[in-house]
C-alpha atoms as a PDB file:
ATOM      1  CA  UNK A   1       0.000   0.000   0.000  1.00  0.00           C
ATOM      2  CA  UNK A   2       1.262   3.739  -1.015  1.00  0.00           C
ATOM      3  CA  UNK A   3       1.700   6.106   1.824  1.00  0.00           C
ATOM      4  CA  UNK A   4       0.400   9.723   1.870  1.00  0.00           C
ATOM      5  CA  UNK A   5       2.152  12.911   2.228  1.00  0.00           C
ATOM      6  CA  UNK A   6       2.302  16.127   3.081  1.00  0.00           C
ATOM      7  CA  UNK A   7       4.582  18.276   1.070  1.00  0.00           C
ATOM      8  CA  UNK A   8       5.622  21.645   3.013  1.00  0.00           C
ATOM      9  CA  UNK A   9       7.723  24.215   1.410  1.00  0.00           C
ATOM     10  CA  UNK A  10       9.979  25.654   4.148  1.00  0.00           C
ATOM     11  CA  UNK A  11      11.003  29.665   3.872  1.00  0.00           C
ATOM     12  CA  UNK A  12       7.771  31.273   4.959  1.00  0.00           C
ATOM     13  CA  UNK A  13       5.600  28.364   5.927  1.00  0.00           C
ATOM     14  CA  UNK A  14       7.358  26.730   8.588  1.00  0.00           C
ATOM     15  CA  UNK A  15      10.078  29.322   9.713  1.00  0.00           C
ATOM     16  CA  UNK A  16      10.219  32.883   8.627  1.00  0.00           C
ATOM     17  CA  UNK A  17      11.768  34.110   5.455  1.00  0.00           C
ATOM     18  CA  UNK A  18      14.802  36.354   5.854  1.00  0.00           C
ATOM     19  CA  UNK A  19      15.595  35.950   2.050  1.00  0.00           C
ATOM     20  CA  UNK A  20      18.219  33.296   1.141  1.00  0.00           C
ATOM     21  CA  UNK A  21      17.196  31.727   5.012  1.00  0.00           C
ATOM     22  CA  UNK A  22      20.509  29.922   6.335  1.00  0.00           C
ATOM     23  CA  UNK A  23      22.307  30.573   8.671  1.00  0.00           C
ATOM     24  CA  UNK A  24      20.900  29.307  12.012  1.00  0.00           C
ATOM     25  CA  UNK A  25      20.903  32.763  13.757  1.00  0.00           C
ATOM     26  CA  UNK A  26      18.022  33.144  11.555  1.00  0.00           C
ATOM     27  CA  UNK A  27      16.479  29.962  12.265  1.00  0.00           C
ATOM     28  CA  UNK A  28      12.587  31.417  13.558  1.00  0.00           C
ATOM     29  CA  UNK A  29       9.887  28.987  13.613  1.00  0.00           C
ATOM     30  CA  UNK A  30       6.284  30.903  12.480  1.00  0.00           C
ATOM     31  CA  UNK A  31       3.657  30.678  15.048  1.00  0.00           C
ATOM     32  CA  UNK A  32       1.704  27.771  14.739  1.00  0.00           C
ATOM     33  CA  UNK A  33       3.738  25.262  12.969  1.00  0.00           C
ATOM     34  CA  UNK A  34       4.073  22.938  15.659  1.00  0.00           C
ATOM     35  CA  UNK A  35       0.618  23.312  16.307  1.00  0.00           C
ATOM     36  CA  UNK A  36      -0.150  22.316  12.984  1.00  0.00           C
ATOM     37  CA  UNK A  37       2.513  19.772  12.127  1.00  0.00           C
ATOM     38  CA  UNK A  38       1.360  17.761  15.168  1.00  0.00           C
ATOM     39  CA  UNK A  39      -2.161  17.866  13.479  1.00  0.00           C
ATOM     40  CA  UNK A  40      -1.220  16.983  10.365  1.00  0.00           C
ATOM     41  CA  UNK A  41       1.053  13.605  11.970  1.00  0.00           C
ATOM     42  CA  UNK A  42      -2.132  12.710  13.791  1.00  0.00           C
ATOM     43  CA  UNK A  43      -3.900  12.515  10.301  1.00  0.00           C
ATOM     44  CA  UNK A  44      -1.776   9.260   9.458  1.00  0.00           C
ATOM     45  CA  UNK A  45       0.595  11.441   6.630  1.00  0.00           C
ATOM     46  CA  UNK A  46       3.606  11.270   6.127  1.00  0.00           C
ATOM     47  CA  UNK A  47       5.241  14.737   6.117  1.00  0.00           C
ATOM     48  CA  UNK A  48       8.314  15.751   3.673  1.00  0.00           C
ATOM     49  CA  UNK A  49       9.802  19.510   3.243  1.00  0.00           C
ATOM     50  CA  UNK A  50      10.150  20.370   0.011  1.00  0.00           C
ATOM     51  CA  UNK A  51      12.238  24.055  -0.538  1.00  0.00           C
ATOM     52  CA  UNK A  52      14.191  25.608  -3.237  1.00  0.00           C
ATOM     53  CA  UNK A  53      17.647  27.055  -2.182  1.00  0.00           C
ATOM     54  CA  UNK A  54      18.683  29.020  -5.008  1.00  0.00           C
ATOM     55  CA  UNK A  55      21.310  30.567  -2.573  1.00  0.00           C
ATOM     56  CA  UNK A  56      23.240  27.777  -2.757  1.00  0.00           C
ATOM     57  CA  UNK A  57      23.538  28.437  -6.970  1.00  0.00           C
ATOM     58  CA  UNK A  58      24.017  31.864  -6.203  1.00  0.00           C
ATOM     59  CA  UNK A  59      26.838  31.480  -4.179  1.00  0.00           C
ATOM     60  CA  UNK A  60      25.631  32.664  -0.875  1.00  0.00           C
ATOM     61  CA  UNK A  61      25.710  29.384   1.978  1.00  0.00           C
ATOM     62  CA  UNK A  62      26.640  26.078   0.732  1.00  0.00           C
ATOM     63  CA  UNK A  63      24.705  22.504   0.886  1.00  0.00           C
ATOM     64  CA  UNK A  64      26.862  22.122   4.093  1.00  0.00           C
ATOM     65  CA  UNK A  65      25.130  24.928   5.635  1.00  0.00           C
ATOM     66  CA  UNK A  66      21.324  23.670   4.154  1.00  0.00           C
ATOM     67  CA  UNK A  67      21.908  20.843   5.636  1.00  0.00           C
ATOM     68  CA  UNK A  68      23.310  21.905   9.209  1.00  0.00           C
ATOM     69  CA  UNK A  69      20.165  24.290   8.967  1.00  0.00           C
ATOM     70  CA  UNK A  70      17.612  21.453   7.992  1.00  0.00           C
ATOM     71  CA  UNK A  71      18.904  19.317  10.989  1.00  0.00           C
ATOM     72  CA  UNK A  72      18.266  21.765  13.486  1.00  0.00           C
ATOM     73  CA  UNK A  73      15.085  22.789  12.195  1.00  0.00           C
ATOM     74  CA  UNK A  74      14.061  18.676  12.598  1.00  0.00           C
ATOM     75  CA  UNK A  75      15.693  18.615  16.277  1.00  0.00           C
ATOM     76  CA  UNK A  76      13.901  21.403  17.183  1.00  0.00           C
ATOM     77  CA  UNK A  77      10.631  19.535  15.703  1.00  0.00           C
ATOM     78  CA  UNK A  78      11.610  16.378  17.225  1.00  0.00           C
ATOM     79  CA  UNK A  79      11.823  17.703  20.665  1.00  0.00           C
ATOM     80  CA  UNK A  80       7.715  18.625  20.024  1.00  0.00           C
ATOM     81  CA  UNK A  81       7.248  14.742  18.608  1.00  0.00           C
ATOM     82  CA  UNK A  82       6.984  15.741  15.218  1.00  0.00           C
ATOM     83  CA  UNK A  83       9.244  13.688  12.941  1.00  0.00           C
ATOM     84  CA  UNK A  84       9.578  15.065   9.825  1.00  0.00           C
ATOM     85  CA  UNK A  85      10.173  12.127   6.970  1.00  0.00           C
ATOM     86  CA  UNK A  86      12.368  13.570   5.192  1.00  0.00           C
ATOM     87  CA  UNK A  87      13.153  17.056   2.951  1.00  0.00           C
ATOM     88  CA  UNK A  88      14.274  17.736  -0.344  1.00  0.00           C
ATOM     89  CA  UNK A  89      15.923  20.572  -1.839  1.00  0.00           C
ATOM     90  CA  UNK A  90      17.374  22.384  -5.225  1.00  0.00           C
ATOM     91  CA  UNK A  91      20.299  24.102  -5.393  1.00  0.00           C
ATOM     92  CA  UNK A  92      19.806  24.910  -8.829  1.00  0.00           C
ATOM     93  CA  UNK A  93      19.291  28.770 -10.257  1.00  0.00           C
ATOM     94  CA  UNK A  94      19.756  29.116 -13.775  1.00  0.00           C
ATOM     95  CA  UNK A  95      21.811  32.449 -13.735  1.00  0.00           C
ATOM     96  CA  UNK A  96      23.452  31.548 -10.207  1.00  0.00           C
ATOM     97  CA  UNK A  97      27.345  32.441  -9.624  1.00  0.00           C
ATOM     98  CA  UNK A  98      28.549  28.481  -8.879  1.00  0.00           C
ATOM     99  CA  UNK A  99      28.379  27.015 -12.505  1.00  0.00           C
ATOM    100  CA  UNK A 100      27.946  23.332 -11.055  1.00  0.00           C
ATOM    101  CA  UNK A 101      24.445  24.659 -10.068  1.00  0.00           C
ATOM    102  CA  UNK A 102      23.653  27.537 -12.435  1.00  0.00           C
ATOM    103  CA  UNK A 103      21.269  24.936 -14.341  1.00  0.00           C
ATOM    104  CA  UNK A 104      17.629  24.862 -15.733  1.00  0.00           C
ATOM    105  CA  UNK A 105      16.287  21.612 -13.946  1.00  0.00           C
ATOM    106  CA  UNK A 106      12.943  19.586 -13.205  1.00  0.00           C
ATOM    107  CA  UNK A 107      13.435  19.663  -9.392  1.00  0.00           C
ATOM    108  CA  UNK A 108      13.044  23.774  -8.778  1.00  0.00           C
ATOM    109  CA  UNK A 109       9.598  24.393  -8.342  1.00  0.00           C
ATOM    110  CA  UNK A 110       7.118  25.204 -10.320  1.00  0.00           C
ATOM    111  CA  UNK A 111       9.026  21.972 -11.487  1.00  0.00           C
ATOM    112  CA  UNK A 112       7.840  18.924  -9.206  1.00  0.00           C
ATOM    113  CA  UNK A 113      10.929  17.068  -9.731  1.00  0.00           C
ATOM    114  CA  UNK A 114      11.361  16.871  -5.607  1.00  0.00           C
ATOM    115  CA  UNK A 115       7.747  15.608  -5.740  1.00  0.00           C
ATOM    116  CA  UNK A 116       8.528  12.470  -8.088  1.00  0.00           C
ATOM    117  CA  UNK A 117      12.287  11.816  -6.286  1.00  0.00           C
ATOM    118  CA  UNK A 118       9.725  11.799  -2.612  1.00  0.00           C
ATOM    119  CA  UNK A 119       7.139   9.721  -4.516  1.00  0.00           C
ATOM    120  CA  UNK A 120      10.091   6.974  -5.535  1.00  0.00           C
ATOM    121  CA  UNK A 121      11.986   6.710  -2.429  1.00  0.00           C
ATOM    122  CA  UNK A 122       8.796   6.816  -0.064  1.00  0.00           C
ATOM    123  CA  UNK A 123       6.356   5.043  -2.269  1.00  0.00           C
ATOM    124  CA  UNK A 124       3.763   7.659  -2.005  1.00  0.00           C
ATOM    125  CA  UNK A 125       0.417   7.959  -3.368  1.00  0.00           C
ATOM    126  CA  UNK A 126       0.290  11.629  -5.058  1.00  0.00           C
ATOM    127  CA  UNK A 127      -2.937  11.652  -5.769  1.00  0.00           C
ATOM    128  CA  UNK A 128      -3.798  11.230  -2.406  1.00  0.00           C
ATOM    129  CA  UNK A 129      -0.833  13.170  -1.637  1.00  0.00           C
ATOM    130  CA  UNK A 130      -1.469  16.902  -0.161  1.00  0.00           C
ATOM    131  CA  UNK A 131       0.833  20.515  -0.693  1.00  0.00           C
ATOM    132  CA  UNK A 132       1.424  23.561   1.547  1.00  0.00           C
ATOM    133  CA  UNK A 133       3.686  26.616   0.329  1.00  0.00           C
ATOM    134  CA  UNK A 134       3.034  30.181   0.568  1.00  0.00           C
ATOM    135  CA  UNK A 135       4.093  31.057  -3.350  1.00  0.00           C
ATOM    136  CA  UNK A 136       2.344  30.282  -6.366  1.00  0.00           C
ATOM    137  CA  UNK A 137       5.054  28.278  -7.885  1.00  0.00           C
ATOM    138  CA  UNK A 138       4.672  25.875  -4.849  1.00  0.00           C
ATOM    139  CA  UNK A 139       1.170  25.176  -6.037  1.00  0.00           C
ATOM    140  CA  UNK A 140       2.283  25.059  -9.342  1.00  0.00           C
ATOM    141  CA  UNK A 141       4.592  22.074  -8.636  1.00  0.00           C
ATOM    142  CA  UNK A 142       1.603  20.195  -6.745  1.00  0.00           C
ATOM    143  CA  UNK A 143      -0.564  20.812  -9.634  1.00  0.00           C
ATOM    144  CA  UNK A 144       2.471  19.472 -11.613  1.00  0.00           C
ATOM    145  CA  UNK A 145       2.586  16.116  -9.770  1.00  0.00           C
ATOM    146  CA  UNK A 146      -1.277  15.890 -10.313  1.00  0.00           C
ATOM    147  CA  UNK A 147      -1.895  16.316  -6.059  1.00  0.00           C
ATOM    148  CA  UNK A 148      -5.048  15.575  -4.278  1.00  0.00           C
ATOM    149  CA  UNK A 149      -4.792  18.976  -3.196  1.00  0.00           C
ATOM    150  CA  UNK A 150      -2.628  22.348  -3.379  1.00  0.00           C
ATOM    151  CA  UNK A 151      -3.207  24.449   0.065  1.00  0.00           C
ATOM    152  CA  UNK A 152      -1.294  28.254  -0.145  1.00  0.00           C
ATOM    153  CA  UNK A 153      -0.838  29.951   3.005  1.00  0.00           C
ATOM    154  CA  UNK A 154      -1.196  33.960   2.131  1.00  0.00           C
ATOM    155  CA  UNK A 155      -2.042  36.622   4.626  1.00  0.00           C
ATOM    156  CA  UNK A 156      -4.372  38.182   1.723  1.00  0.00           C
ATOM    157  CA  UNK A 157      -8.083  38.186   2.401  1.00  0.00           C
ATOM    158  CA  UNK A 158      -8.811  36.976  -1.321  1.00  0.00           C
ATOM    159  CA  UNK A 159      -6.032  35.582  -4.385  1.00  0.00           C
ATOM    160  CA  UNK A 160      -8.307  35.109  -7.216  1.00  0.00           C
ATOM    161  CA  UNK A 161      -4.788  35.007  -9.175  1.00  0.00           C
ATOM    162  CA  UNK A 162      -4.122  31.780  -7.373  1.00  0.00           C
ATOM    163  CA  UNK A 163      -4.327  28.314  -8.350  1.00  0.00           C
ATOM    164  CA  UNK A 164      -4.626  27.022  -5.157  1.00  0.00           C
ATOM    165  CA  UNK A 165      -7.200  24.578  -3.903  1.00  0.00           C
ATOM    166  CA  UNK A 166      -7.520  26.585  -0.780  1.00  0.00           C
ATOM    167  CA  UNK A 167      -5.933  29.596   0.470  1.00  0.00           C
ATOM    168  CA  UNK A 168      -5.380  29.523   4.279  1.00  0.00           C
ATOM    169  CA  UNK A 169      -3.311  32.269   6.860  1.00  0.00           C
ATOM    170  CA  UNK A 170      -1.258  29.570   8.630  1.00  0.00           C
ATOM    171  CA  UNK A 171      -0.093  25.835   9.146  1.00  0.00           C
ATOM    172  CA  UNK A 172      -2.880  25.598  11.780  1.00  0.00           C
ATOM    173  CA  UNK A 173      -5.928  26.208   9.549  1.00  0.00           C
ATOM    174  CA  UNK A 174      -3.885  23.966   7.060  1.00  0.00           C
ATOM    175  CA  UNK A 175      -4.143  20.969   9.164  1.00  0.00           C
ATOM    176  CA  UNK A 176      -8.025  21.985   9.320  1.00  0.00           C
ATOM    177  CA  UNK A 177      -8.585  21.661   5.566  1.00  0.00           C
ATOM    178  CA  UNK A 178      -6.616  18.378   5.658  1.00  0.00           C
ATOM    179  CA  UNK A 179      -8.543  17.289   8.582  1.00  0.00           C
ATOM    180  CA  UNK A 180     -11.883  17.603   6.989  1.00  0.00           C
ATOM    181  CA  UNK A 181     -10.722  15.768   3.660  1.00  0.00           C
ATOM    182  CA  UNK A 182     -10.674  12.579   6.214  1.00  0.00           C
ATOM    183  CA  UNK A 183     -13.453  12.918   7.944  1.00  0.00           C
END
């Protein structure tokens, strides 16, 4: 049987977005996203952190320093019992400064390239499979991988522009969408 996931874009939806986020001064978890990731685990999904880094093409931090950033963010959800399944990342930026990343690719979103590589290695569903991002080319990459649903978080009353199954203001009311899909 095929799992289910959650797909979660990182900068602005689970920690705030400082613009080329990595260095772990800068390491803020947004209000709510424990909250919400513990709803979400009780829901039976698996949950995976999907994010482009196009700082890394651009020369500012290094994959050493995503990394050392992505395990503190997980330590710092596995002290609330949330444990995250895994994350996946591009590096790539077409007109970045480190020419072994300054690449067109199908992994940076709206690509869903990190969608299919999660989908292979977890043996996920994706039609049953659910994503959260606060930018339009997150939803673009669930729409891409043909999700059961595409969920933007955006502190705008109305985004008619969007192509988002919902629109929500947080992780929290998130988890509430997902919720009622199960029930």
């Amino acid at each position: 049987m095929k799992n289910q996931a959650v797909f979660i874009d990182r900068d602005g939806v689970l920690n705030e977005d400082f613009g080329y986020t990595s260095q772990l001064s800068d390491l803020k978890i947004l209000e709510g996203v424990v909250e919400g990731l513990q709803a979400i685990l009780a829901l039976d999904f698996k949950v995976i952190i999907i994010t482009n880094q196009s700082g890394i093409a651009r020369g500012l931090y290094s994959i050493k320093d995503l990394h050392v950033f992505m395990n503190e963010m997980i330590n710092i959800f596995l002290k609330n019992q949330i444990d995250i399944t895994d994350y996946f990342f591009c590096p790539h930026y077409p007109e970045g400064m480190v020419q072994e990343y300054a690449i067109k690719c199908s992994c940076r979103k709206p690509e869903a390239g990190m969608l299919f590589a999660a989908e292979k290695k977890h043996n996920l569903d994706l039609s049953k499979s659910i994503l959260i991002g606060d930018k339009e080319t997150d939803i673009l990459a669930g729409q891409n991988a043909n999700l059961f649903s595409n969920i933007l978080i955006s502190s705008e009353e109305r985004n008619d522009q969007s192509n988002a199954t919902h629109i929500v203001k947080n992780l929290i009311d998130a988890a509430e969408i997902i919720k009622a899909y199960n029930s």
